[in-house]
Protein backbone atom coordinates (compact mmCIF):
# COMPACT_ATOMS: atom_id res chain seq x y z
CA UNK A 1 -2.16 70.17 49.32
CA UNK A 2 0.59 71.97 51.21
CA UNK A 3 1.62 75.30 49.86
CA UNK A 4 5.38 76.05 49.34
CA UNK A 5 6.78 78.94 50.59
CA UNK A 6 10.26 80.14 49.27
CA UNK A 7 12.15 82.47 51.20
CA UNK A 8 14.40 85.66 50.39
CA UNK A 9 18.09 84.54 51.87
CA UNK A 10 19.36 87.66 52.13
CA UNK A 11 22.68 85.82 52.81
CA UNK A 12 23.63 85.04 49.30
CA UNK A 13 23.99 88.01 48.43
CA UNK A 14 26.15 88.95 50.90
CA UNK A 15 30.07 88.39 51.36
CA UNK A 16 31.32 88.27 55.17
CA UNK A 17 34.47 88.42 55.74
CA UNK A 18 36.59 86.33 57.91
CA UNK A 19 38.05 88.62 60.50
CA UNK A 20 40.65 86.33 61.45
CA UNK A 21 41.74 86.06 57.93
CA UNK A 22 41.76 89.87 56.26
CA UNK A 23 44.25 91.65 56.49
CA UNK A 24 43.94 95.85 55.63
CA UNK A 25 46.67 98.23 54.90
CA UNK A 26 47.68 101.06 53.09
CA UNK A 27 50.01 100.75 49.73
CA UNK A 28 53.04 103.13 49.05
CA UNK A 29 50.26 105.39 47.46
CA UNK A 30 48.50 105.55 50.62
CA UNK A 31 45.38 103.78 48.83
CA UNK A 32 43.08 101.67 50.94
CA UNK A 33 43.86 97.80 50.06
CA UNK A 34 42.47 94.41 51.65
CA UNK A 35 43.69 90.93 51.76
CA UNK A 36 41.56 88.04 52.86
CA UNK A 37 43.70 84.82 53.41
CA UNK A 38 45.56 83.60 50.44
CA UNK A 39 43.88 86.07 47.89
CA UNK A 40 44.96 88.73 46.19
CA UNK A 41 44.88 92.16 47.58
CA UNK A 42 41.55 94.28 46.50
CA UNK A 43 41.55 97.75 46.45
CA UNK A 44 41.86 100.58 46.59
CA UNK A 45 38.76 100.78 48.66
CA UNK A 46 36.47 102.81 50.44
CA UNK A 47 34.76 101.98 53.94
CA UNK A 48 31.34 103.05 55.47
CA UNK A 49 29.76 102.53 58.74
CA UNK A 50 26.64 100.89 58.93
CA UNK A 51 25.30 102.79 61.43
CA UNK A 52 27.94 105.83 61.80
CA UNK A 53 25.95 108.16 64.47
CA UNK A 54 24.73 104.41 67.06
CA UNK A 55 27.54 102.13 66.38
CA UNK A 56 30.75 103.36 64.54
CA UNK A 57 32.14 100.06 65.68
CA UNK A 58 29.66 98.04 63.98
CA UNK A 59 28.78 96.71 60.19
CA UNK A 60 31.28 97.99 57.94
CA UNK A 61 31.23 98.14 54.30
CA UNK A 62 34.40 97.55 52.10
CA UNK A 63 33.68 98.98 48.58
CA UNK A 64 35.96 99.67 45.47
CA UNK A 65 36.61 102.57 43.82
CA UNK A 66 33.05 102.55 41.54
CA UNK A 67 30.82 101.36 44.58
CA UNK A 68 30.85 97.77 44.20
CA UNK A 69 30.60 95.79 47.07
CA UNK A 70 33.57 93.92 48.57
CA UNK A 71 32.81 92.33 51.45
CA UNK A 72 31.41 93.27 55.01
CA UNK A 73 32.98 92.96 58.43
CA UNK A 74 30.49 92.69 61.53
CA UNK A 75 32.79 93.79 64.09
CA UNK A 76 35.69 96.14 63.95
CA UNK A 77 37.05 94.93 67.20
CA UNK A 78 37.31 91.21 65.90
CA UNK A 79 39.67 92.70 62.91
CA UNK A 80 43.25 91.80 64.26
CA UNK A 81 45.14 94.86 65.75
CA UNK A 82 46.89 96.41 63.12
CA UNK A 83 43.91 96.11 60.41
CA UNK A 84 42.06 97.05 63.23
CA UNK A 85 44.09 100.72 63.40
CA UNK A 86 43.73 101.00 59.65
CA UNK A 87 40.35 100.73 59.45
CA UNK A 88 39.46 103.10 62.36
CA UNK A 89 41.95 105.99 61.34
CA UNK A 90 39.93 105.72 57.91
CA UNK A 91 36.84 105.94 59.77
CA UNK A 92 37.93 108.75 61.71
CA UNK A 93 38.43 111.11 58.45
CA UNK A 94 35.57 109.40 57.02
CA UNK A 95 33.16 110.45 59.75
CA UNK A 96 35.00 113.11 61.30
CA UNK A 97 31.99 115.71 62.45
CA UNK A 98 33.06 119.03 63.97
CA UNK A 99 31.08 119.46 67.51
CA UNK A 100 28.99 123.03 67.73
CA UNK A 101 30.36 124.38 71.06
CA UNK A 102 28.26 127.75 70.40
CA UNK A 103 26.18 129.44 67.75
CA UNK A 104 27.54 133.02 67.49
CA UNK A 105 24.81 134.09 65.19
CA UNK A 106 22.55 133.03 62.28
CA UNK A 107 21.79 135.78 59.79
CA UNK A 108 18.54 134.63 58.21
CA UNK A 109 18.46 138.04 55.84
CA UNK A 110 19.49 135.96 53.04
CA UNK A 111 17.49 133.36 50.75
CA UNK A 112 20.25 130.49 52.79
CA UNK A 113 20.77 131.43 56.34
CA UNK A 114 24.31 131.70 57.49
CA UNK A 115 25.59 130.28 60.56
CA UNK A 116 27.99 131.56 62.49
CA UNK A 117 29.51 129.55 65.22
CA UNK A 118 32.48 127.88 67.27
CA UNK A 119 33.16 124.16 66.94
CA UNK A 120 35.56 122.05 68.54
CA UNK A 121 38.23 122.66 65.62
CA UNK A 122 37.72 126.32 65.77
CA UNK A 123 35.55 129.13 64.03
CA UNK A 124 33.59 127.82 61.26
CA UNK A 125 30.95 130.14 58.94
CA UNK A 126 28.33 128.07 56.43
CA UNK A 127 24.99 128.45 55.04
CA UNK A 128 22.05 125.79 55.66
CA UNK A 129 19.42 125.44 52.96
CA UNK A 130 16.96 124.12 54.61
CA UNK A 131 15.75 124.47 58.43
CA UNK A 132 13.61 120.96 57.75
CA UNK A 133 15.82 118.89 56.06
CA UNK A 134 18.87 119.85 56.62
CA UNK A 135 18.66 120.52 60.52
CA UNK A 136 17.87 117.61 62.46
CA UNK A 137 17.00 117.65 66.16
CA UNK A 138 16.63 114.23 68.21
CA UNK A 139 14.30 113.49 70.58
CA UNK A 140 17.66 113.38 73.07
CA UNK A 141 18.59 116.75 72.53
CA UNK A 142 20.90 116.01 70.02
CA UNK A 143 21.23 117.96 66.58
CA UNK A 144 22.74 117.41 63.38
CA UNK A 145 23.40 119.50 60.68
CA UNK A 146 24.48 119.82 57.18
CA UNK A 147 25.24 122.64 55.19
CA UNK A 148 24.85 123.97 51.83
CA UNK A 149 28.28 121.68 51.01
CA UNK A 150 27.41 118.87 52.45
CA UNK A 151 29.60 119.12 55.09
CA UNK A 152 28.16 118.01 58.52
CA UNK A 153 27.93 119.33 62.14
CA UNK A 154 26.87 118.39 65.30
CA UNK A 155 26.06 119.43 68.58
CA UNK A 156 25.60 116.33 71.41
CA UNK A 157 22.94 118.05 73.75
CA UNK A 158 21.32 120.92 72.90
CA UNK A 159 20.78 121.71 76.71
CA UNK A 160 23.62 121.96 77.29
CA UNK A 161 24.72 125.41 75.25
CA UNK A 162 24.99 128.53 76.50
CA UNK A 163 21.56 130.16 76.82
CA UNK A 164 22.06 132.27 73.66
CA UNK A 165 22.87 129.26 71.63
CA UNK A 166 20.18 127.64 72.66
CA UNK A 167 17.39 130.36 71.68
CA UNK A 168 19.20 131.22 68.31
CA UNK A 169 18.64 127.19 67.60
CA UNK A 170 15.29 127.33 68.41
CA UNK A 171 14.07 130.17 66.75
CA UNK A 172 15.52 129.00 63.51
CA UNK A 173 13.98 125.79 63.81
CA UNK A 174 10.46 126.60 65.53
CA UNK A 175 10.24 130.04 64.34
């Protein structure tokens, strides 16, 4: 006797939408709103990358206001051009991550240590909580960061910082 074998389709559960058919915009309230086709507009909505560091181009996510799941674009590029400028200024002060240009100090006197350093938007001060989980280095030299608010930080290649930069990373990471 042959044994059946059912499988998960993951599919079902899933609504793409048809990037030839949405349409996303902004209302007079500057909410977040999207139209597929002939329907009704949902929103207002929030978007999130799939992948936001590898592919901010990639899966998104269209969600209302309490999380629920709208709908999911593959592509941003196959979104028609206007939609297509929505969506990525959203993403742009969704993701938005100040680049570390230079750590000035970190002052590790204190139960958090406090950072100290120069970012592509200017001067920025914050305290980290935790060296292991809230300082990630890559195995390309990149580094992220987050700090005691949850806002983030990043520095592309830790090579190449200034020399000083580089140790006061280091030492706060490998001791």
């Amino acid at each position: 006797m042959k044994r059946r074998t059912s499988t998960y389709d993951l599919m079902q559960e899933l609504t793409l939408l048809d990037p030839t058919a949405v349409v996303v915009y902004r209302d007079e309230f500057e909410d977040l709103y999207l139209r597929e086709g002939d329907s009704e507009p949902v929103g207002p909505l929030i978007i999130e990358c799939v992948q936001p560091i590898s592919h901010v181009d990639g899966m998104l996510i269209f969600r209302n206001m309490q999380g629920t799941q709208v709908g999911l674009l593959r592509r941003l590029n196959d979104l028609p051009c206007t939609s297509r400028a929505v969506v990525q200024h959203e993403l742009r002060m969704a993701y938005r991550t100040p680049v570390i240009t230079s750590i000035l100090s970190i002052d590790t006197r204190s139960f958090f240590p406090r950072w100290d350093v120069q970012t592509d938007v200017g001067r920025r001060s914050f305290e980290v909580r935790s060296s292991t989980h809230d300082v990630r280095i890559l195995a390309d030299g990149r580094a992220f960061l987050r700090d005691a608010d949850s806002n983030r930080y990043w520095i592309p290649d830790i090579a190449e910082l200034d020399s000083a930069s580089r140790t006061a990373i280091e030492e706060f990471v490998w001791g």
